[in-house]
Protein backbone atom coordinates (compact mmCIF):
# COMPACT_ATOMS: atom_id res chain seq x y z
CA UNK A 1 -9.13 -14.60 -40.00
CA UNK A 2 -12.86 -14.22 -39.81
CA UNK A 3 -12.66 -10.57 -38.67
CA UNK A 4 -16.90 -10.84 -37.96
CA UNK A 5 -16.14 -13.39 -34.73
CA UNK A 6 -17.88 -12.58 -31.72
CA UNK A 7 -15.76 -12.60 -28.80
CA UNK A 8 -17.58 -12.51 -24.89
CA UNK A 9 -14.59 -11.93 -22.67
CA UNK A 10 -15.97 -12.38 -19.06
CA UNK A 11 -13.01 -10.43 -15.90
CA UNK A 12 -11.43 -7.29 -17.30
CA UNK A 13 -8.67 -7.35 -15.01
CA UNK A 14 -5.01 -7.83 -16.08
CA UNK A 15 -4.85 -10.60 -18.54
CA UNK A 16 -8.39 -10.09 -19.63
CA UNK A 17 -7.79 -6.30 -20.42
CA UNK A 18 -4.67 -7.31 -22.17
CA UNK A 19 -6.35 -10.42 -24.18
CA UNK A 20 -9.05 -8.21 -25.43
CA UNK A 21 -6.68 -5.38 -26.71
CA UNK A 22 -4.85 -7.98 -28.64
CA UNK A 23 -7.40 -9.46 -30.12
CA UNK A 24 -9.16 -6.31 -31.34
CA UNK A 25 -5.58 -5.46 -32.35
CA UNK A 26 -6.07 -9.12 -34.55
CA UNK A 27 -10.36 -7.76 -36.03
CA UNK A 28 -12.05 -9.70 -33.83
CA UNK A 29 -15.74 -7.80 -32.19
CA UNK A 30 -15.17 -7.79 -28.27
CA UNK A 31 -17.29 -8.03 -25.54
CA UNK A 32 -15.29 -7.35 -21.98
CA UNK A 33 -17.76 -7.47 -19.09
CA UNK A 34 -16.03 -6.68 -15.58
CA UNK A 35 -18.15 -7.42 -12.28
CA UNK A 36 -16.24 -4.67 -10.29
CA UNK A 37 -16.78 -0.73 -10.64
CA UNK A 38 -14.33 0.91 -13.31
CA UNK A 39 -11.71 1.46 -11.38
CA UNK A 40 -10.40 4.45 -13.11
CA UNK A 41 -13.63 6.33 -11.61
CA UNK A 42 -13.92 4.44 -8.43
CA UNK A 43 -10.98 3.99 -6.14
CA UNK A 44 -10.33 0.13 -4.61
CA UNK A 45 -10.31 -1.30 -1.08
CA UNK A 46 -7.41 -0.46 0.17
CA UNK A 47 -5.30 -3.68 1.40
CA UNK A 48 -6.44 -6.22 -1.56
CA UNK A 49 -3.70 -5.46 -4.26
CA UNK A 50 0.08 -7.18 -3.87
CA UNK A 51 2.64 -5.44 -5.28
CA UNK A 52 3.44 -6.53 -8.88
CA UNK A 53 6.80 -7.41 -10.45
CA UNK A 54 6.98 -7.32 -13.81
CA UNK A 55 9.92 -9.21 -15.42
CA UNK A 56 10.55 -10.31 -19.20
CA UNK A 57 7.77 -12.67 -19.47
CA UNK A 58 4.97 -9.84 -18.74
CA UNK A 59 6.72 -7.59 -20.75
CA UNK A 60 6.52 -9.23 -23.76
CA UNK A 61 3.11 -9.67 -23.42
CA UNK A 62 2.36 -5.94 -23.26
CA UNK A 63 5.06 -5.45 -26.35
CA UNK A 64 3.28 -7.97 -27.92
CA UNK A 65 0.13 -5.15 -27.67
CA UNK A 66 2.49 -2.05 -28.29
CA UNK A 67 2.13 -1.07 -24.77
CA UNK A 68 5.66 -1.80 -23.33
CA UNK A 69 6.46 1.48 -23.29
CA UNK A 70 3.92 3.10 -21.68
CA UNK A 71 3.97 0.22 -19.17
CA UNK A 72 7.88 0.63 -18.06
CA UNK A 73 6.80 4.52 -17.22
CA UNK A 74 4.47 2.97 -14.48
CA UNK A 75 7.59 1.06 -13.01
CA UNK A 76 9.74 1.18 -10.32
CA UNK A 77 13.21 -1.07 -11.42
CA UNK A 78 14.12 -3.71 -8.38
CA UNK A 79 17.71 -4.63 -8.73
CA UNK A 80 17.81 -6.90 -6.27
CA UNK A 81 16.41 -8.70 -2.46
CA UNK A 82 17.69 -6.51 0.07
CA UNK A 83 17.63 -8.55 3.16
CA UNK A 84 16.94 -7.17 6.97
CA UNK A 85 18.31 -9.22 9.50
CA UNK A 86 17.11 -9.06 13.37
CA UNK A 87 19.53 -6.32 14.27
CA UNK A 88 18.24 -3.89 11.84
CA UNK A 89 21.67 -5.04 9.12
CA UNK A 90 21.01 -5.21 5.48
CA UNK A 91 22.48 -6.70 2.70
CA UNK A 92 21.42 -7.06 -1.41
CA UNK A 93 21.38 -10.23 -2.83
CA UNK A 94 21.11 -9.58 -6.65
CA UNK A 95 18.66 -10.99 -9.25
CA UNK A 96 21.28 -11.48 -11.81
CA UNK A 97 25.00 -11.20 -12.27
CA UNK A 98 24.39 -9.81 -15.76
CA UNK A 99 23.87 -6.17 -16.36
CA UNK A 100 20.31 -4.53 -17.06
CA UNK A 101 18.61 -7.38 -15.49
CA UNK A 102 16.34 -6.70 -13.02
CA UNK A 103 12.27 -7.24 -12.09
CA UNK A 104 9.97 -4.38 -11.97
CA UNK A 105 7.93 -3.08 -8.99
CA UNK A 106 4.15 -1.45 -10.40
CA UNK A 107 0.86 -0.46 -9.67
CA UNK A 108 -1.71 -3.33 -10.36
CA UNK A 109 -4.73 -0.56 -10.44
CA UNK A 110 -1.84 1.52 -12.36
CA UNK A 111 -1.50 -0.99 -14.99
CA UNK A 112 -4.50 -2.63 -15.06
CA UNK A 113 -5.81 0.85 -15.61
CA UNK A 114 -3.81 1.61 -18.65
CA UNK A 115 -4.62 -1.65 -20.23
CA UNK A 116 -8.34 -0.85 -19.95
CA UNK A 117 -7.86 3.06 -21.70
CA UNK A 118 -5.87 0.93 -24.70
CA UNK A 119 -8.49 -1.04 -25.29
CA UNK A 120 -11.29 1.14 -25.06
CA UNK A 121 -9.84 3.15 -27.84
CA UNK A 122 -10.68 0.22 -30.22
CA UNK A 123 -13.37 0.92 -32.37
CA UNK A 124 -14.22 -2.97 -32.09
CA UNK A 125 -14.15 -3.11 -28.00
CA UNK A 126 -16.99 -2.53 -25.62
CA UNK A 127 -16.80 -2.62 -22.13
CA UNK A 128 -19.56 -3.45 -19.37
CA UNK A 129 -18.69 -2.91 -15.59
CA UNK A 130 -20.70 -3.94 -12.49
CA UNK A 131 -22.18 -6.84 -13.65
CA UNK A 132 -21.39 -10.39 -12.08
CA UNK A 133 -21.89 -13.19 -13.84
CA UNK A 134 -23.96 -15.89 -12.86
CA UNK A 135 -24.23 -18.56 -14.95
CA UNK A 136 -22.64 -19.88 -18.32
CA UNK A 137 -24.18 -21.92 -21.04
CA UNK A 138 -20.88 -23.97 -21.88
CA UNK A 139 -22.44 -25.57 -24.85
CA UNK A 140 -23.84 -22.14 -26.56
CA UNK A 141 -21.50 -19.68 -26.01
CA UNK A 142 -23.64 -17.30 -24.03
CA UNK A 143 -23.75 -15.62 -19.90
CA UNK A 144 -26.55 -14.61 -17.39
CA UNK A 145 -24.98 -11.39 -15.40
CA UNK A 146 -26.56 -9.75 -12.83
CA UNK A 147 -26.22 -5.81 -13.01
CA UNK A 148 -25.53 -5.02 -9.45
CA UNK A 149 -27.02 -1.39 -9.55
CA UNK A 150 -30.68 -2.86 -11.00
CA UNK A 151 -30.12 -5.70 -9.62
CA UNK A 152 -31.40 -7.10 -13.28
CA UNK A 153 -30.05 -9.79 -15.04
CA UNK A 154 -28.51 -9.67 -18.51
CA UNK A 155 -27.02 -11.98 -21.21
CA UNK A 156 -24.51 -11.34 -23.19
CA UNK A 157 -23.63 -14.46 -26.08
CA UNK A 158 -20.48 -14.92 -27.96
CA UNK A 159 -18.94 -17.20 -30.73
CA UNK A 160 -16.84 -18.12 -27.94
CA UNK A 161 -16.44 -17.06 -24.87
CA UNK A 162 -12.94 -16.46 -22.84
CA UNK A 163 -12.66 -16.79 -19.42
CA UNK A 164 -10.28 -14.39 -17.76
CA UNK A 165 -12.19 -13.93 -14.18
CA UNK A 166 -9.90 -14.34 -12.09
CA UNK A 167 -9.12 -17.29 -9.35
CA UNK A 168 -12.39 -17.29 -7.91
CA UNK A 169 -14.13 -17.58 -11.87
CA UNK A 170 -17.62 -17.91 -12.31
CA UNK A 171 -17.03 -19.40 -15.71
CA UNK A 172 -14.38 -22.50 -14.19
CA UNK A 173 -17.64 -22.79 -11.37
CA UNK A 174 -19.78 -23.37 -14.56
CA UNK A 175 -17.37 -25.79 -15.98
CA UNK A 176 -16.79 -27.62 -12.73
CA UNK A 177 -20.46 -28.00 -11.75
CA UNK A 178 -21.64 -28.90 -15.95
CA UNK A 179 -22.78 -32.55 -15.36
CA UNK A 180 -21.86 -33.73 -18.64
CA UNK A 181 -18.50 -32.38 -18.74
CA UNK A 182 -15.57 -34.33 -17.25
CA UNK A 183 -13.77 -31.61 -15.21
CA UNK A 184 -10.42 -31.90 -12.62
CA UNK A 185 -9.88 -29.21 -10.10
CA UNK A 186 -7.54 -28.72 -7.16
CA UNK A 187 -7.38 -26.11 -4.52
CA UNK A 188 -4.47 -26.18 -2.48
CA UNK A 189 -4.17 -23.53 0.71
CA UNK A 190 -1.26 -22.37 2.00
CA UNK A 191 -1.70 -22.08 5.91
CA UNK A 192 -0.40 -18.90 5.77
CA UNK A 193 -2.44 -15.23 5.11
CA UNK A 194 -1.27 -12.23 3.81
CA UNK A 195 -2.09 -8.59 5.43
CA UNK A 196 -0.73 -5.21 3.64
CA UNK A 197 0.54 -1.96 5.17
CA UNK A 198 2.68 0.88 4.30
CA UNK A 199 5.60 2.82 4.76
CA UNK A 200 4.27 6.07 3.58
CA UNK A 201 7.12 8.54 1.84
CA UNK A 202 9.33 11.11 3.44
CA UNK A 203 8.49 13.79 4.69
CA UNK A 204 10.27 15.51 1.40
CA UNK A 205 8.50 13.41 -0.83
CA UNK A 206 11.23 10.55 -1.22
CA UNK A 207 11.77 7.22 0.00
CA UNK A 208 12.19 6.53 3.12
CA UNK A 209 14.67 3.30 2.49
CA UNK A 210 16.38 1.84 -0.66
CA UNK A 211 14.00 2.11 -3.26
CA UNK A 212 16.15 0.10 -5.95
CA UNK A 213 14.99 -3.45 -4.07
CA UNK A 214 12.59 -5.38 -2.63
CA UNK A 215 13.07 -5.59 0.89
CA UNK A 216 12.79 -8.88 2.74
CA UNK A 217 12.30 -9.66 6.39
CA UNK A 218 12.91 -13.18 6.43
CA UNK A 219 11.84 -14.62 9.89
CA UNK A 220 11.89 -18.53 9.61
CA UNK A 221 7.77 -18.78 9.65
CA UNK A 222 6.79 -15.96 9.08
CA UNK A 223 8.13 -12.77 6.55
CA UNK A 224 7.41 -9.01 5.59
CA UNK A 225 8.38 -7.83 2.37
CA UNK A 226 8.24 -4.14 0.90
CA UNK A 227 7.99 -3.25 -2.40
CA UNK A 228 8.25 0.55 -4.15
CA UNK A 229 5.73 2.76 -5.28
CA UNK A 230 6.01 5.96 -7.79
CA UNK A 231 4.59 8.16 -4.93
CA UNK A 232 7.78 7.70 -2.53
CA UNK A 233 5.54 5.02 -0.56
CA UNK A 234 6.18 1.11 -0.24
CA UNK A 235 3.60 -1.22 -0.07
CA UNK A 236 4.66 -3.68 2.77
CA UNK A 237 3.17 -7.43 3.03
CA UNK A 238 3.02 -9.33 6.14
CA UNK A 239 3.04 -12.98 5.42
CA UNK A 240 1.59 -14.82 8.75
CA UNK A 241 0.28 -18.15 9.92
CA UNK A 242 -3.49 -18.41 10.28
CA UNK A 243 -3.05 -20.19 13.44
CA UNK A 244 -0.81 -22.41 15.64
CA UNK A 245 2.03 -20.02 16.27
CA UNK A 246 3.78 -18.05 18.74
CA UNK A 247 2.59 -15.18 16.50
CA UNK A 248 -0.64 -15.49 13.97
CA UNK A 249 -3.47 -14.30 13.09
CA UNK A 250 -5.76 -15.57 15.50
CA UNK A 251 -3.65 -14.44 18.54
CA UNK A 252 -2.16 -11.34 17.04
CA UNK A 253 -5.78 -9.39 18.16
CA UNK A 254 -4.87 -6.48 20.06
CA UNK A 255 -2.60 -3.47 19.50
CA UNK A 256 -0.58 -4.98 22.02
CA UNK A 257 0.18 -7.77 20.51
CA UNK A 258 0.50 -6.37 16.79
CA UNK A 259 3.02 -3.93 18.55
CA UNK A 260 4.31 -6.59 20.32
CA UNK A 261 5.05 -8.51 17.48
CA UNK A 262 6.77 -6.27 15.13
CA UNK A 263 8.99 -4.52 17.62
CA UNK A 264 10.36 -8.16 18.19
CA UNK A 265 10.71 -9.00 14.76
CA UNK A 266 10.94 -6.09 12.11
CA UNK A 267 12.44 -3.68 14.44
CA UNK A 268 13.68 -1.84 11.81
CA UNK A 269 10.54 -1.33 9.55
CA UNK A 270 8.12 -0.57 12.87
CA UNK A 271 10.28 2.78 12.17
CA UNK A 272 9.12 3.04 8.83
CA UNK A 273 5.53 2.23 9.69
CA UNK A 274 3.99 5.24 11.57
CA UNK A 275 0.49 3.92 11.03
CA UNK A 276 1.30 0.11 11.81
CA UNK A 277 -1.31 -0.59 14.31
CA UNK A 278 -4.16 1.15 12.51
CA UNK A 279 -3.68 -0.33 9.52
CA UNK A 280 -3.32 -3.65 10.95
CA UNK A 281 -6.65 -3.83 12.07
CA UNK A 282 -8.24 -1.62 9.09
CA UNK A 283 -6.85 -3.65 5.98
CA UNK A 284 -7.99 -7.49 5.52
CA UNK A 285 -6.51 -10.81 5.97
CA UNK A 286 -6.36 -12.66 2.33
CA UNK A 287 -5.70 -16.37 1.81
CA UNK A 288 -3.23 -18.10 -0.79
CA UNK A 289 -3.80 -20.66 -3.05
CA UNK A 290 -2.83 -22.57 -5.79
CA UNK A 291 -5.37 -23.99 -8.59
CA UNK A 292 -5.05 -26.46 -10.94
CA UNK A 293 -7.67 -27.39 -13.56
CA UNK A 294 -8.08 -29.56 -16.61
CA UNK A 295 -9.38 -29.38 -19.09
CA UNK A 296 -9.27 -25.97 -19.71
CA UNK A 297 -11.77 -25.74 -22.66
CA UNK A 298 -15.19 -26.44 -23.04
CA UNK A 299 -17.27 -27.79 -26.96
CA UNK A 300 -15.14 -24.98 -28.72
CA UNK A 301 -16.70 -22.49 -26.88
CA UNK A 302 -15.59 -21.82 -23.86
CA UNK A 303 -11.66 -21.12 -22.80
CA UNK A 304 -10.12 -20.58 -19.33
CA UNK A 305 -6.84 -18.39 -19.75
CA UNK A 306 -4.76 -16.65 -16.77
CA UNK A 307 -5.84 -17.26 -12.95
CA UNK A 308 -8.99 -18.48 -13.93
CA UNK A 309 -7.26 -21.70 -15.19
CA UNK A 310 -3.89 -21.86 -12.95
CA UNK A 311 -4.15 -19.19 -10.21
CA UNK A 312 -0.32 -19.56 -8.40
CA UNK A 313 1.31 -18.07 -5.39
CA UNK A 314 2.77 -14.51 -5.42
CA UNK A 315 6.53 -15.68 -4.40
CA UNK A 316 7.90 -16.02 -7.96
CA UNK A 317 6.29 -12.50 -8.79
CA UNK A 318 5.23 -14.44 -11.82
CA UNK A 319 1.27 -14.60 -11.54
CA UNK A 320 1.03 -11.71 -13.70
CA UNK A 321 3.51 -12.38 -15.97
CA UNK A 322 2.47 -15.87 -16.04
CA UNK A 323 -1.25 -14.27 -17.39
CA UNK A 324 0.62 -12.48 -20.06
CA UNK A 325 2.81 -15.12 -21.45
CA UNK A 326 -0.79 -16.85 -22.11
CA UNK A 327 -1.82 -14.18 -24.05
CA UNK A 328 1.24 -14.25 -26.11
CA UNK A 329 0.91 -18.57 -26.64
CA UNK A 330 -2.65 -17.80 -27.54
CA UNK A 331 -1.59 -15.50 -29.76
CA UNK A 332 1.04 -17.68 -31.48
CA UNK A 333 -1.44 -20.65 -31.23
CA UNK A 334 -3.94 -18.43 -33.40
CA UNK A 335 -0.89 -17.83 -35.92
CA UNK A 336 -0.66 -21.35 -36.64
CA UNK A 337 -4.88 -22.32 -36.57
CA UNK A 338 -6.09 -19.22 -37.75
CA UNK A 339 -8.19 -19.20 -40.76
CA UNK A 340 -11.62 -17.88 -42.50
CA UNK A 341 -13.70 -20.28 -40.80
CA UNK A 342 -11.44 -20.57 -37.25
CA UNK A 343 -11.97 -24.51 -35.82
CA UNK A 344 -11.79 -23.05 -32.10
CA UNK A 345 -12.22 -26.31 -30.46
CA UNK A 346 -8.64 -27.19 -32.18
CA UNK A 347 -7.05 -23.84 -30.81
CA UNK A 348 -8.47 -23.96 -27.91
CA UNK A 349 -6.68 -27.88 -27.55
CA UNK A 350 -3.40 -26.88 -29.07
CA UNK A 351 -3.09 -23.83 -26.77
CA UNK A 352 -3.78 -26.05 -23.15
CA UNK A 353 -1.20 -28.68 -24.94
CA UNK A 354 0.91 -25.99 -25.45
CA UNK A 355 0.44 -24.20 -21.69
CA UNK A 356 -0.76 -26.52 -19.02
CA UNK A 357 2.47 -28.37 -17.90
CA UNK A 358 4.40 -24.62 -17.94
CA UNK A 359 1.46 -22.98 -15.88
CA UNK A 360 1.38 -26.37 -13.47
CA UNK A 361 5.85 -25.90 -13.18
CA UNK A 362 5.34 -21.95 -12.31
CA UNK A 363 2.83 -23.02 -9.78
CA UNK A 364 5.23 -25.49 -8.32
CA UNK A 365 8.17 -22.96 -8.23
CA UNK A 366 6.49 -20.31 -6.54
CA UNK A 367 5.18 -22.56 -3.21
CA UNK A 368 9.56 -23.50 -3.49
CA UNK A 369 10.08 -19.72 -3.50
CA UNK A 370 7.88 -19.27 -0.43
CA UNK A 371 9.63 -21.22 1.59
CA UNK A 372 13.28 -20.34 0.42
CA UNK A 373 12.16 -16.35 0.88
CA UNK A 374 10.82 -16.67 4.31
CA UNK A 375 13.74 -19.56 5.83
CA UNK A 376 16.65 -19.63 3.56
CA UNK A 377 17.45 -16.16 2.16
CA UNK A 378 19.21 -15.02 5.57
CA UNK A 379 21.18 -18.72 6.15
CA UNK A 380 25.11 -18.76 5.33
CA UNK A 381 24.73 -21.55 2.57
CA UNK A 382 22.04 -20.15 0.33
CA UNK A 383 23.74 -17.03 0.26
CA UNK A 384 27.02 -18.65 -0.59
CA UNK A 385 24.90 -20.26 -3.13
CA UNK A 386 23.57 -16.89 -4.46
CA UNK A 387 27.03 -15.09 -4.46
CA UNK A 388 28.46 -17.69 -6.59
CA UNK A 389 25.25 -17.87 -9.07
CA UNK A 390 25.82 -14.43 -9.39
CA UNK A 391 29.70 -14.63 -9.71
CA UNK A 392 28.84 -17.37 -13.05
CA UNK A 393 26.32 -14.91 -14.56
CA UNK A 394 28.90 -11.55 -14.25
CA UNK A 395 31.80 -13.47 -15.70
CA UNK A 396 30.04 -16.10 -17.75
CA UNK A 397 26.79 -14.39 -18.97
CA UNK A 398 26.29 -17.08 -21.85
CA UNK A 399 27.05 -19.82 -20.00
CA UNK A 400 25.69 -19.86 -16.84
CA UNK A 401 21.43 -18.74 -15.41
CA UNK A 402 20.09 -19.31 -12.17
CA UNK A 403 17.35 -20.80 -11.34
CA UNK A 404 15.70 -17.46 -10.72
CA UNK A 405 17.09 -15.72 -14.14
CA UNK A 406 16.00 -18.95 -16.11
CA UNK A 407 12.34 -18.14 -15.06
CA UNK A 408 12.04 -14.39 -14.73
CA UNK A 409 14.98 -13.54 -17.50
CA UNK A 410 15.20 -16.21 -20.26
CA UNK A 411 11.35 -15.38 -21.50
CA UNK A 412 12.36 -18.09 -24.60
CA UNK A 413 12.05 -21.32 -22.19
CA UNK A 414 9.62 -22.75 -21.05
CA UNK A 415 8.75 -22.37 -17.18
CA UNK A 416 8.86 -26.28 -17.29
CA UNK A 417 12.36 -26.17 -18.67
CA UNK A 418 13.39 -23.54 -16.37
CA UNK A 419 12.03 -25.59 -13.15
CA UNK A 420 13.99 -28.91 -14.59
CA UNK A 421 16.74 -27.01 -14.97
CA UNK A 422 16.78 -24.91 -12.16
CA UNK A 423 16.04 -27.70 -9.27
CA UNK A 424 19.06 -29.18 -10.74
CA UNK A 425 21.35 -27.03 -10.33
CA UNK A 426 20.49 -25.88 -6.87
CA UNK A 427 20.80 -29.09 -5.86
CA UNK A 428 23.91 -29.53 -7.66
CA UNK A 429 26.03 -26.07 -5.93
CA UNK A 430 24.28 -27.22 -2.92
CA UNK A 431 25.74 -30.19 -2.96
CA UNK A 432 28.86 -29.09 -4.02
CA UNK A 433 29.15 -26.66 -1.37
CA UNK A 434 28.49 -28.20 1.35
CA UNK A 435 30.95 -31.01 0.77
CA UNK A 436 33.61 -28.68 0.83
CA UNK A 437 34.35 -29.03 -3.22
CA UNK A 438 34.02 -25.50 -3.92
CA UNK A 439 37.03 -24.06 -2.15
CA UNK A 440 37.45 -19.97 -2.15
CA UNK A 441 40.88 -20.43 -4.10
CA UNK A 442 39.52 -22.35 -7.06
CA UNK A 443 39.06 -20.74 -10.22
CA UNK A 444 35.64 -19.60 -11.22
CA UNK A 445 35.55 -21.68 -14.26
CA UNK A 446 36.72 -24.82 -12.68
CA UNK A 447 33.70 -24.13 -9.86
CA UNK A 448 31.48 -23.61 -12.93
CA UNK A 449 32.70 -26.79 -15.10
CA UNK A 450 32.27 -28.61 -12.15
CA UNK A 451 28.62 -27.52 -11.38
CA UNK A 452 27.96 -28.13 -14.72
CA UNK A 453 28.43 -31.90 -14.76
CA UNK A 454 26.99 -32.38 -11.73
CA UNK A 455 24.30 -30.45 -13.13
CA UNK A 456 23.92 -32.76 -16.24
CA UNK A 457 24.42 -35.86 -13.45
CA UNK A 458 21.47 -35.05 -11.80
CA UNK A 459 19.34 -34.30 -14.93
CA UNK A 460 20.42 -37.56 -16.42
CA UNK A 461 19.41 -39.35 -12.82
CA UNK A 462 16.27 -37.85 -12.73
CA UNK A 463 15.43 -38.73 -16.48
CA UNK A 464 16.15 -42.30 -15.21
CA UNK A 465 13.72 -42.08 -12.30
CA UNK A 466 10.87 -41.01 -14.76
CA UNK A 467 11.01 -37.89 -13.25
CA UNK A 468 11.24 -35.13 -15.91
């Protein structure tokens, strides 16, 4: 390893705080400029930050940097959707059959925070805040940044540079807009918004419902979810048509109407939400999308890793963790190309070949999860479905993953494996069940042996069909 190489790292959120700790953990000299305020001396706008959940994937990342523990004391464990029908009636749907598996509710700011005190310990790690960049020179390895309190501009040059800004990067912009570089991009929307809100703790401190879950309102359209904080609070998301709906956005423009709304819908959490209406109209309304990119890499010099390159969804939980499992393939990739004089245009090839059709697959699965959260969790089927997936993993642990625990459990496949895999075998018990062929009074392994070959039927169909 040439310990002397440069490194310009341009978004110090999440993956970017956790890519430069690494690789000052590996010698390299590193350069982290942030556009944003440090927020461990300047408090965000309230309403921007989903809940995370951090699951196997992410944590291996952060073990990967010797920060798992100190990471896990930031979490709250989720065990489970608990789901909140129209009369106010609950039920928990677990993640996994299997014991000790569950997802992890935490702080973004919380972690994100921790990440950047890690890395500024390193004698070899400098960070710059408040400047945005501008414009990158693809070709040289260097960035014009505008310091927002001088209003000056700055640049800052690298042996390579790594672009970790986030999905709306200034450095893809650069690569995208670079007339002699070939570059694909796609933007998808979805047409719904999100909006946050909170249940705010007990009055002694505690929670104020199950804290052990994440809480889903599934309405059909439309869905609120609730996830817990350390503090005794939840951080509650309203996911809402823009427009064309009994209930959107655009109509939903008086208190009226947001009260309205909610008493119709989420009777049960208007309860829990004494500041509703106020915070309704205080917090803002922020899109989702899905991008897709190629190529990720730019003359050896320039590298797009985390939502910068495949920004996804938030419906698998797995944006994060998605970020952090790069950081561990680039890691590995750098194992294998890593030398005195480091060819970075080859590990910068071998790590999209390695990531680009996994990022593209946990893109996929988390527009699938978006729909089966919001209109399937509360029908009869899928939760047969789920109490028999759950059944298979309790009894046969080595046998038998869901869909689900194949993405955010199994951390050693591949999210392209897991959404081959997975598709098939929802379609398979699907199938199964509702042509009666899973009776109540068959035994569990026959109903598993059975889903397993039709399973391995469908696989083998699709291979056929040039699908997989």
């Amino acid at each position: 390893m040439n310990t002397k190489t440069n490194i310009l790292i341009i978004g110090a959120g999440l993956c970017g705080s956790l890519l430069a700790l690494r690789l000052a953990q590996r010698g390299y000299k590193i350069t982290l400029v942030e556009k944003r305020p440090d927020l461990r001396t300047q408090h965000q706008d309230a309403g921007r930050s989903i809940n995370l959940a951090l699951s196997d994937r992410g944590l291996k990342g952060l073990r990967l940097a010797g920060v798992e523990e100190a990471a896990l004391q930031l979490c709250i464990p989720m065990y489970g959707r608990m789901i909140h029908d129209m009369e106010g009636n609950t039920f928990l749907s677990k993640y996994s059959g299997r014991a000790n598996e569950y997802i992890n509710s935490i702080s973004r700011p919380g972690l994100n925070m921790l990440l950047l005190d890690e890395a500024e310990k390193m004698p070899n790690v400098t960070i710059i805040f408040n400047k945005g960049c501008k414009s990158v020179d693809l070709e040289n390895g260097s960035a014009t940044f505008k310091d927002y309190p001088t209003n000056e501009e700055v640049t800052y040059t690298g042996d390579i540079i790594l672009g970790t800004d986030g999905a709306g990067s200034s450095v893809r912009k650069a690569m995208f807009n670079h007339k002699k570089f070939l570059f694909s991009f796609s933007q998808e929307w979805l047409t719904h918004g999100y909006k946050e809100i909170t249940i705010p703790p007990a009055n002694d401190g505690g929670y104020r419902t199950e804290k052990g879950a994440l809480h889903i309102w599934p309405r059909g359209e439309d869905m609120l979810i609730a996830l817990p904080n350390l503090d005794g609070s939840f951080t509650v998301t309203l996911f809402l048509p823009y427009s064309n709906s009994e209930y959107c956005f655009d109509n939903l423009t008086t208190p009226e109407m947001v009260t309205e709304y909610f008493t119709k819908e989420y009777p049960d959490a208007v309860a829990l939400m004494p500041n509703l209406v106020e915070e309704f109209f205080s917090n803002p309304t922020g899109p989702l999308g899905t991008i897709k990119c190629s190529p990720w890499n730019s003359y050896g010099k320039t590298l797009l890793l985390g939502d910068a390159a495949h920004a996804i969804v938030p419906f698998y939980g797995q944006g994060m963790n998605a970020s952090f499992e790069d950081v561990v393939v680039f890691d590995e990739i750098l194992d294998r190309f890593t030398s005195e004089s480091t060819d970075w245009n080859t590990v910068f090839y071998e790590y999209e070949k390695a990531r680009k059709k996994d990022t593209d697959a946990i893109a996929d699965l988390a527009v699938d999860n978006f729909h089966e959260m919001k209109e399937h969790t509360a029908s009869a089927l899928f939760q047969k479905k789920r109490k028999l997936e759950t059944a298979f993993e309790a009894e046969f642990p080595d046998k038998y993953y869901s869909k689900y625990s194949l993405v955010t459990f199994k951390e050693e496949i591949t999210y392209a494996e897991a959404l081959q895999q997975g598709r098939a075998q929802d379609k398979a018990i699907l199938n199964l069940l509702d042509d009666g062929k899973l009776p109540e009074d068959m035994e569990l392994s026959e109903k598993l042996k059975l889903v397993q070959q039709q399973t391995q039927a469908i696989l083998h169909d699709d291979e056929v069909a040039g699908n997989l």
